[in-house]
Protein backbone atom coordinates (compact mmCIF):
# COMPACT_ATOMS: atom_id res chain seq x y z
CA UNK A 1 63.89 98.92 101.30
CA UNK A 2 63.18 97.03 104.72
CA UNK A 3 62.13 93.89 102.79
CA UNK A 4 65.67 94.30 100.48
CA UNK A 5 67.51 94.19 103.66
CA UNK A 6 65.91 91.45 105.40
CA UNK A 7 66.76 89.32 102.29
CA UNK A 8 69.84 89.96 101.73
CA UNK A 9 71.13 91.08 105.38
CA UNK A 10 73.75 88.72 104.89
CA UNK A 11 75.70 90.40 101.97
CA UNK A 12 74.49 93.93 103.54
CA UNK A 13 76.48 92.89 106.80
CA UNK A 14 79.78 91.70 105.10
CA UNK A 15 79.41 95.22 103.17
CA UNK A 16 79.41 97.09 106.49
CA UNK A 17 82.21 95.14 107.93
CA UNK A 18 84.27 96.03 104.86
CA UNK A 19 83.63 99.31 104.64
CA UNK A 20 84.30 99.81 108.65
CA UNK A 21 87.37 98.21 107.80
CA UNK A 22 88.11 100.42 104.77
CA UNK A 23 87.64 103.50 106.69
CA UNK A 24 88.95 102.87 110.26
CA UNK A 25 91.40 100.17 110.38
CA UNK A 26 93.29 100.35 106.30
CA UNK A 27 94.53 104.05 106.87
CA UNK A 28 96.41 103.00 109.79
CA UNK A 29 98.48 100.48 108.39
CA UNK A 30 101.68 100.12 106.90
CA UNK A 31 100.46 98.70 104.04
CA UNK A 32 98.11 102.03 103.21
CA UNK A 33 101.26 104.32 103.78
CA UNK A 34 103.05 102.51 101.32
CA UNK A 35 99.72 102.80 98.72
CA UNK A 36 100.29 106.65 99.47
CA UNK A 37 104.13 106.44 99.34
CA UNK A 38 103.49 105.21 95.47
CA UNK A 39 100.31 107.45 94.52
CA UNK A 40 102.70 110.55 96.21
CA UNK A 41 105.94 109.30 93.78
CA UNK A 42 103.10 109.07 90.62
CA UNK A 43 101.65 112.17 91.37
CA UNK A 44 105.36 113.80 91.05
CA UNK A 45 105.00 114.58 94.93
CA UNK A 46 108.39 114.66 96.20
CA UNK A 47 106.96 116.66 99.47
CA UNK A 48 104.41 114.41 100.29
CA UNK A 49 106.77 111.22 99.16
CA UNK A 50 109.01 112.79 101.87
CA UNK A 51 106.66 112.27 104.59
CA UNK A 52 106.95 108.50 104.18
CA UNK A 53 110.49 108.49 105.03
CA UNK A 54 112.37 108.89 107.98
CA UNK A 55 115.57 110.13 106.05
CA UNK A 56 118.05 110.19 109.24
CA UNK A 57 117.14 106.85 110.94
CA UNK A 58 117.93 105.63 106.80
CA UNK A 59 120.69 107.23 106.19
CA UNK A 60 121.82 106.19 109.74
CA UNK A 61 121.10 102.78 109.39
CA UNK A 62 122.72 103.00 105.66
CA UNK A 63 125.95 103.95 107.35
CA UNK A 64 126.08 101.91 110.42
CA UNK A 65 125.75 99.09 107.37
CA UNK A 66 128.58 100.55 105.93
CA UNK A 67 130.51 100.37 108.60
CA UNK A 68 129.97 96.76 109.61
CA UNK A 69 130.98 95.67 106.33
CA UNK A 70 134.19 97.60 106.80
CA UNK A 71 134.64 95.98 110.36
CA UNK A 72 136.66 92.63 109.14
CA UNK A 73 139.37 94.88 109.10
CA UNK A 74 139.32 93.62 112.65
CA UNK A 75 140.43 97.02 113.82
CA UNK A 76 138.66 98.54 116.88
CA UNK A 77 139.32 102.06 116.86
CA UNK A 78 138.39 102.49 113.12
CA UNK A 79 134.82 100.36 113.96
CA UNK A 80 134.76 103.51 116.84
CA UNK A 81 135.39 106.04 114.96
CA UNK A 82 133.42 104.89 112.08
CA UNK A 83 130.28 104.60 114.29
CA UNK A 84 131.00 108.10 115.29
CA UNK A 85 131.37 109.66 112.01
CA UNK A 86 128.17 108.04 111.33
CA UNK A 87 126.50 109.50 114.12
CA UNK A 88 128.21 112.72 113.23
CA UNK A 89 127.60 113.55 109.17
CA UNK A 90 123.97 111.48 109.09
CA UNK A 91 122.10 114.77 109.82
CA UNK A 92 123.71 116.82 107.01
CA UNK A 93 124.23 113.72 104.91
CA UNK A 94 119.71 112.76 105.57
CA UNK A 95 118.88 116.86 104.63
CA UNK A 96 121.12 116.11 101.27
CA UNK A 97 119.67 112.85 100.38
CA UNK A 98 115.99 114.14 101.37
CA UNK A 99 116.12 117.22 98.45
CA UNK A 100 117.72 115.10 96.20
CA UNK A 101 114.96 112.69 96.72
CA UNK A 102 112.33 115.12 96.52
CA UNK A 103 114.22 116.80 93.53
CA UNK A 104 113.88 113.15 91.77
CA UNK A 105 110.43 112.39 92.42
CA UNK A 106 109.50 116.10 91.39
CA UNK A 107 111.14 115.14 88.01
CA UNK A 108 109.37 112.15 87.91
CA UNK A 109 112.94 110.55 87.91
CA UNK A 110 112.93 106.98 86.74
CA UNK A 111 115.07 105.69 90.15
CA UNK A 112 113.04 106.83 92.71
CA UNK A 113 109.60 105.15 90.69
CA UNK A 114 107.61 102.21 92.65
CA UNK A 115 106.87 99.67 89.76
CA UNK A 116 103.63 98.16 90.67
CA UNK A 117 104.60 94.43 90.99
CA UNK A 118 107.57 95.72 93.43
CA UNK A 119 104.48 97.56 95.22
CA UNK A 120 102.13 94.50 95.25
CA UNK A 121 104.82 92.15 96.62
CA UNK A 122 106.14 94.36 99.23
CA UNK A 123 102.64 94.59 100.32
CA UNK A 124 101.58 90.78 100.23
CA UNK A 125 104.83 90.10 102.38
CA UNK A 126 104.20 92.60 104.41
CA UNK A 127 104.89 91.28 108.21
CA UNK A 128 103.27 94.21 111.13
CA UNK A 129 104.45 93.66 114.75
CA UNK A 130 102.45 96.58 116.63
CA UNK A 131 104.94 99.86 115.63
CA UNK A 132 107.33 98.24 113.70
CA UNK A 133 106.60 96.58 110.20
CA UNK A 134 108.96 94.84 108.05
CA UNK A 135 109.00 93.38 104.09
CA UNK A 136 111.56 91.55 101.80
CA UNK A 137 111.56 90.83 98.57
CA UNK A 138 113.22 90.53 95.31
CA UNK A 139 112.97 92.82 92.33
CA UNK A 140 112.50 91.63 88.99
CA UNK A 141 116.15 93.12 88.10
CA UNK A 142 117.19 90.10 91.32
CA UNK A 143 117.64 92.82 93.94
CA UNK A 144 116.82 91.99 97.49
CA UNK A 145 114.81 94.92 99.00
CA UNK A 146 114.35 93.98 102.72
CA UNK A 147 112.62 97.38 103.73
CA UNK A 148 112.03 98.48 107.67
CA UNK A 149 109.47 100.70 108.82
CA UNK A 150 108.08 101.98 112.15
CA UNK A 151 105.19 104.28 113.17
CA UNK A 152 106.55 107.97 114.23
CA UNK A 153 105.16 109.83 117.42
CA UNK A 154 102.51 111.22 115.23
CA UNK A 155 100.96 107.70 114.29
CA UNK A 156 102.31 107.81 110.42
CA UNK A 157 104.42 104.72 109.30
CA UNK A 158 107.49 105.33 107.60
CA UNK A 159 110.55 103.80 106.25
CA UNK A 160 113.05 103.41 108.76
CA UNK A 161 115.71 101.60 107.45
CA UNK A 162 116.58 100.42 103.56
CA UNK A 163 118.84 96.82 104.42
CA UNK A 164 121.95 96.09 101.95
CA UNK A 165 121.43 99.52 100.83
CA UNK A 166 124.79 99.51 99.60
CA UNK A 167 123.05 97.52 96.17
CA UNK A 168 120.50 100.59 95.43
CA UNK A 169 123.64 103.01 95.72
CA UNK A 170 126.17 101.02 93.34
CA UNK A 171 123.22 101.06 91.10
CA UNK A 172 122.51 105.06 91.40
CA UNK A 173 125.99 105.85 91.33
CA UNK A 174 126.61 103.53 87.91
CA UNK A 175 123.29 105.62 86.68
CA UNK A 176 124.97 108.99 87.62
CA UNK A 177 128.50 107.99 86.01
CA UNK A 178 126.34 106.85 82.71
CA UNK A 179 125.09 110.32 82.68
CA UNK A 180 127.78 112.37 82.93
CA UNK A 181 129.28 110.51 80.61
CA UNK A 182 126.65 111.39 77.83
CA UNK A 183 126.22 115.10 78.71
């Protein structure tokens, strides 16, 4: 064994750099929680899936969206009050989009799946900047997913913010209105 590793101590070293990395540095990055995000969503995990979300910063930042898209109005007090009502309803409105998230990816829903090219490209442009990470791409259906996430006080990365979110909900809402109108 001794003679095995003085001949090949160079492939035996790269090995044990690897696997240090593997096991101390992978499972802290944003990259690995999205890996888990998609094995969670697979495994028809909608409690673990959860866990990779931060649904009130989203559903926050989904509003606040909103609302600056409604702001050429021009009109101060409804950019106020709009802000406000955001502030207001995204708790109730986070806990409602949470179970029906969970719900989904329970049911192995087709929406709420992670298609593994989406995966792989949100992963090769993934950009880290200490706590915050940040990707954008585009679908193979043309949407532009331009996805936010941050580390939480306990260390885990989650998504944080879902940009021109207002795309992903025509779509689910055009999916719901299909439905009905079958059933």
């Amino acid at each position: 064994m001794g003679r095995f590793l003085l001949r090949h101590w160079t492939a035996v070293l790269v090995l044990s750099v690897v696997a240090a990395w593997a096991i101390f540095y992978l499972p802290q990055t944003p990259t690995f929680a999205v890996l888990e995000l998609k094995m969670a969503i697979d495994a028809r995990n909608g409690d673990r899936a959860a866990q990779f979300v931060d649904f009130q910063s989203v559903v926050r930042n989904a509003g606040m969206q909103m609302v600056q898209n409604q702001a050429g109005s021009g009109d101060p007090l409804a950019d106020f009050i709009g802000r406000g009502a955001v502030q207001l309803l995204s708790a109730p409105a986070a806990n409602l989009v949470e179970s029906w998230a969970k719900q989904k990816v329970d049911n192995g829903a087709r929406e709420v799946q992670m298609p593994l090219a989406a995966v792989a490209g949100a992963l090769v442009l993934m950009h880290n900047n200490g706590n915050t990470a940040y990707t954008r791409f585009r679908d193979r259906k043309g949407q532009v997913w331009d996805i936010r996430m941050a580390r939480n006080a306990d260390g885990q990365w989650q998504v944080v913010e879902v940009k021109n979110i207002q795309q992903l909900l025509q779509r689910l809402e055009n999916r719901e209105r299909r439905q009905l109108d079958i059933n």
